[in-house]
Protein backbone atom coordinates (compact mmCIF):
# COMPACT_ATOMS: atom_id res chain seq x y z
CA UNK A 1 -45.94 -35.77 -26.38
CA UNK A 2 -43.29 -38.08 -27.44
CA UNK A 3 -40.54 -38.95 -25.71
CA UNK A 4 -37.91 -37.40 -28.24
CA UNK A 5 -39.73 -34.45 -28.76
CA UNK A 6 -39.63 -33.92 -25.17
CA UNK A 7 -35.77 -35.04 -25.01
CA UNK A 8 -35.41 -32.26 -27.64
CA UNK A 9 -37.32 -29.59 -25.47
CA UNK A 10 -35.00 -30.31 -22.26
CA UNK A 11 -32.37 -30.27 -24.50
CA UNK A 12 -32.68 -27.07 -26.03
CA UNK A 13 -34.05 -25.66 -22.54
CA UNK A 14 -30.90 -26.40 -20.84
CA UNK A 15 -29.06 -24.95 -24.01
CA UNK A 16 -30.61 -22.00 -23.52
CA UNK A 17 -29.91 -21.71 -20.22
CA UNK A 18 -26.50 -22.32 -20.33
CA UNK A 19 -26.14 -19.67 -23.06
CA UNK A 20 -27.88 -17.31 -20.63
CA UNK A 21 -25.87 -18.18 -17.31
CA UNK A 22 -22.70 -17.73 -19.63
CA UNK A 23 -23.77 -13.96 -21.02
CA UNK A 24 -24.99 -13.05 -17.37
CA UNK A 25 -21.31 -14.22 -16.08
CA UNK A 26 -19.30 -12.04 -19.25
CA UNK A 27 -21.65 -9.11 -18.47
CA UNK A 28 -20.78 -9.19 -14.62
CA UNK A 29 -16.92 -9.67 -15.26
CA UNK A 30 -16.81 -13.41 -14.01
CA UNK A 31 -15.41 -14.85 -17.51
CA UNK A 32 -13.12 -11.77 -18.26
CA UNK A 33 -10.26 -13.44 -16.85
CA UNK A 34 -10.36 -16.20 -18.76
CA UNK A 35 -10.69 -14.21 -21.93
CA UNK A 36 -7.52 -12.22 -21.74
CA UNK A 37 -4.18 -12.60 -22.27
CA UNK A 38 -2.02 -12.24 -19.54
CA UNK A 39 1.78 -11.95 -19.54
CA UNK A 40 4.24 -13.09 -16.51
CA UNK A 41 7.05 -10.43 -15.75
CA UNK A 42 9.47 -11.76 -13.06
CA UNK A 43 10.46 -9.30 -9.96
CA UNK A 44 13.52 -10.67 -7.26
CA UNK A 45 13.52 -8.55 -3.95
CA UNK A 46 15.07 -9.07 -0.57
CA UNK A 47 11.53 -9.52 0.78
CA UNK A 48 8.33 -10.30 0.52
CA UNK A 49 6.87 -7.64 3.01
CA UNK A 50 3.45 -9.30 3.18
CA UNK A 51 2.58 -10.15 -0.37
CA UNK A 52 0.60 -13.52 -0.98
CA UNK A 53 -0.72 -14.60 -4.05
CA UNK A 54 -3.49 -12.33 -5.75
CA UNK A 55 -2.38 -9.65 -4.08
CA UNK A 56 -2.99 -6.66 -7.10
CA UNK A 57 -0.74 -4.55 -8.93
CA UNK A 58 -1.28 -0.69 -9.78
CA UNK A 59 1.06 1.02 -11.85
CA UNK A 60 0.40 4.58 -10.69
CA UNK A 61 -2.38 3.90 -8.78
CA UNK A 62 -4.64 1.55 -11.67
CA UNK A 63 -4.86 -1.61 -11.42
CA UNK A 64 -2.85 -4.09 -13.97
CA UNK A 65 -2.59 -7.30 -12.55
CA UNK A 66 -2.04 -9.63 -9.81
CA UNK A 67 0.99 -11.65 -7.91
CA UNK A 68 0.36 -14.99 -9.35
CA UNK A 69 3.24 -16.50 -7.21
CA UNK A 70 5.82 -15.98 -4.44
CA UNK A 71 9.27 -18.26 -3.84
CA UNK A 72 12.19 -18.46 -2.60
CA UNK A 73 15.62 -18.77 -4.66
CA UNK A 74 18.36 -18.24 -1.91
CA UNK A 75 20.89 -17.81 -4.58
CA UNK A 76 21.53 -13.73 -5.26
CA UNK A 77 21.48 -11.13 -3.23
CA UNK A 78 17.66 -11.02 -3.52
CA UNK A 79 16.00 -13.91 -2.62
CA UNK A 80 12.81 -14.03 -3.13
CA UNK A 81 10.95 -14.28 -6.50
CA UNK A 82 7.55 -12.76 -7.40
CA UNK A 83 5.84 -13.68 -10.22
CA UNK A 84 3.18 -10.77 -11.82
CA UNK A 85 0.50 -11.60 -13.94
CA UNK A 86 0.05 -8.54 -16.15
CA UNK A 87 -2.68 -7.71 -18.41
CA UNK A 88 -1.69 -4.52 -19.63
CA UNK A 89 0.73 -2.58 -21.28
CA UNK A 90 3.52 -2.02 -18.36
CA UNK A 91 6.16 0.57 -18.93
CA UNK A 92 9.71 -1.17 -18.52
CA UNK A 93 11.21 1.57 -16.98
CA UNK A 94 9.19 0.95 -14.16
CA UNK A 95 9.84 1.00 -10.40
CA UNK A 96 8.53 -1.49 -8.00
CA UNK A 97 7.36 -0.41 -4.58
CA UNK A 98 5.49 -2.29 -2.16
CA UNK A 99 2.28 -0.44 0.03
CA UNK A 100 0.17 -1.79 2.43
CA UNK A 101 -3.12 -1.07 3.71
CA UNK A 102 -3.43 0.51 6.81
CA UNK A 103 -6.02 -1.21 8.57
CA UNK A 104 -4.73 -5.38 7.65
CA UNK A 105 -6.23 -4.90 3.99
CA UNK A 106 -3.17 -6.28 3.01
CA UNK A 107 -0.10 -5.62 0.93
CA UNK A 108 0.25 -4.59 -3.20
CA UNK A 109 3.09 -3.75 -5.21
CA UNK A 110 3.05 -0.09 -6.94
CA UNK A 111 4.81 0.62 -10.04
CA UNK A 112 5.90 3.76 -10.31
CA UNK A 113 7.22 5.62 -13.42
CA UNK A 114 9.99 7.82 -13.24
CA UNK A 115 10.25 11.08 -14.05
CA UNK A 116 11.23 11.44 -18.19
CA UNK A 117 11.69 7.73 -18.14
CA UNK A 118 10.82 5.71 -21.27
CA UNK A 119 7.64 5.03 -22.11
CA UNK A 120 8.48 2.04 -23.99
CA UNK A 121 6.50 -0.98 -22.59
CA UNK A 122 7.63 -4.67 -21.46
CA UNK A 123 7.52 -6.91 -24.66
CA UNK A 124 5.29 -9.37 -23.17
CA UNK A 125 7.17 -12.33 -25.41
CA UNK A 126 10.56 -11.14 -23.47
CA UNK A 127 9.99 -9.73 -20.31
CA UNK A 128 12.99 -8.21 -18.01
CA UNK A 129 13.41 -9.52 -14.85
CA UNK A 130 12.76 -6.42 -12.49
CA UNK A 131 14.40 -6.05 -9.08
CA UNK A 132 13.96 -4.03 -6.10
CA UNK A 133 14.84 -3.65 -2.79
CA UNK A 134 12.41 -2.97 -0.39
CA UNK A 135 12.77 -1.53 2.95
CA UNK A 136 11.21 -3.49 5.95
CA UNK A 137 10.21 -2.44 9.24
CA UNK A 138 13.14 -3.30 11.23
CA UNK A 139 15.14 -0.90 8.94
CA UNK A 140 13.24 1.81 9.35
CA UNK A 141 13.18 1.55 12.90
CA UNK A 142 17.10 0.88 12.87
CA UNK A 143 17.09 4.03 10.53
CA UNK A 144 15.43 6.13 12.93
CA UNK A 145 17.13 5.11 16.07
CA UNK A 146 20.26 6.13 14.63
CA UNK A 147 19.25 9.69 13.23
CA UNK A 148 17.89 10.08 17.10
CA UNK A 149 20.86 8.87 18.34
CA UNK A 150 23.05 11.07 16.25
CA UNK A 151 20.85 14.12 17.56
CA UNK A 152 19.00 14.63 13.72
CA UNK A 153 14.97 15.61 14.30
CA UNK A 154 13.62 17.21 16.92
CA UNK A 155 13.14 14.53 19.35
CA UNK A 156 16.98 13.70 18.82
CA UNK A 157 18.13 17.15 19.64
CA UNK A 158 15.61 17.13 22.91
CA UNK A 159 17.39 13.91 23.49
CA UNK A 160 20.92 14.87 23.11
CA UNK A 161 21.32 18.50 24.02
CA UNK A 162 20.46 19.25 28.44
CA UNK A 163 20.24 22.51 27.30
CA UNK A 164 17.01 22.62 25.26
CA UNK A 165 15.67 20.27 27.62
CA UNK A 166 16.02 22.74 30.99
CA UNK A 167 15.03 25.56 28.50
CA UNK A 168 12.18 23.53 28.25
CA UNK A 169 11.10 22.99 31.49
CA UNK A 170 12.11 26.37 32.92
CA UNK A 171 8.91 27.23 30.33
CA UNK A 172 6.76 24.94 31.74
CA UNK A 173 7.45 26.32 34.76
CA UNK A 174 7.10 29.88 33.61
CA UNK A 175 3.49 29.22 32.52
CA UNK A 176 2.30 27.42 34.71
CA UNK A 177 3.33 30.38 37.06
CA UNK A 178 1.45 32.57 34.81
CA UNK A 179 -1.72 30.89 34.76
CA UNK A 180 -2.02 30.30 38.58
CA UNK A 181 -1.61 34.29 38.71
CA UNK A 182 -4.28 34.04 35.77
CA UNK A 183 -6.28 32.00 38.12
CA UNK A 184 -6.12 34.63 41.32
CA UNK A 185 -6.54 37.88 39.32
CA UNK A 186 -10.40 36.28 38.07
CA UNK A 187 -11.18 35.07 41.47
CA UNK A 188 -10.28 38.58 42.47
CA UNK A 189 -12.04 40.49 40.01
CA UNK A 190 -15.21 37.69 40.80
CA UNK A 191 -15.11 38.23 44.52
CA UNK A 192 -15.51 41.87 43.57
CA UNK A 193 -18.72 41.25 41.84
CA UNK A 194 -17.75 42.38 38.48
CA UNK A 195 -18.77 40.52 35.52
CA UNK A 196 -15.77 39.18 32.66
CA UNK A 197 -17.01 38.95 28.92
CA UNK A 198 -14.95 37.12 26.42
């Protein structure tokens, strides 16, 4: 065989197997990405809360992109910027929210649609910039110290009120009273020699 008819075989061989390798990689999803058109929507909050880039977004629950960035701008009341990478239609009445997994699988921003908001989507040549404020951990906690404080919930009003507290333990007391009688009555009936069926 000649040495450009063999070229020509290797050639077309690795032709082919390109072509192959590329329609195994569309088929499997690997190429998708680079075959759709994305669109960036801008969202400013007052925190992160966890997010890092390619962290997903859902709106209501199905998946529609990815955080393609995270910065700070510390001008504005809400500081940080998040960049989205959407690839499909988003309502832009939407409402961010930010969820995280419960077991480290990290965090992911939810978009939530109103109730009887617009269905109108984000025109993906002029996006809005969307903002949100998100609440973090320390001001939940600060949130519920103060409702406990204040006597709200019933841990609070345990808390607050000596009343329901000695209520409390004059129950405890009660029963236990009760069940050490509960306690000598079946020894009693036992020592007896009769037989209890429950």
């Amino acid at each position: 065989m000649r040495h450009s008819t063999q070229d020509l075989m290797v050639g077309l061989c690795s032709i082919g197997a390109i072509a192959g390798l590329s329609g195994l990689l569309l088929r499997f999803g690997e190429l998708t990405p680079l075959l759709e058109s994305n669109y960036s929507v801008t969202l400013r909050a007052n925190a992160a809360m966890g997010l890092r880039g390619g962290s997903q977004v859902l709106l209501e629950g199905v998946p529609v992109g990815e955080v393609k960035g995270i910065s700070l701008d510390l001008e504005g009341s809400k500081p940080v910027v998040i960049v989205l990478s959407l690839k499909d239609p988003v309502p832009a009445s939407v409402r961010p929210t930010i969820s995280s997994g419960l077991l480290g699988g990290g965090a992911k921003i939810d978009l939530r649609i109103p109730e009887g908001a617009s269905m109108a989507p984000i025109d993906p040549k002029n996006p809005p910039m969307l903002e949100a404020r998100f609440t973090t951990m320390g001001e939940q906690l600060e949130s519920i110290i103060a409702k406990v404080s204040e006597g709200d919930g019933t841990v609070g009003r345990l808390l607050n009120d000596p009343r329901l507290y000695e209520d409390m333990r004059e129950a405890a007391e009660r029963l236990s009273i009760t069940l050490r009688d509960l306690q000598a009555m079946v020894r009693k009936v036992k020592e007896e020699g009769l037989e209890l069926k429950f």
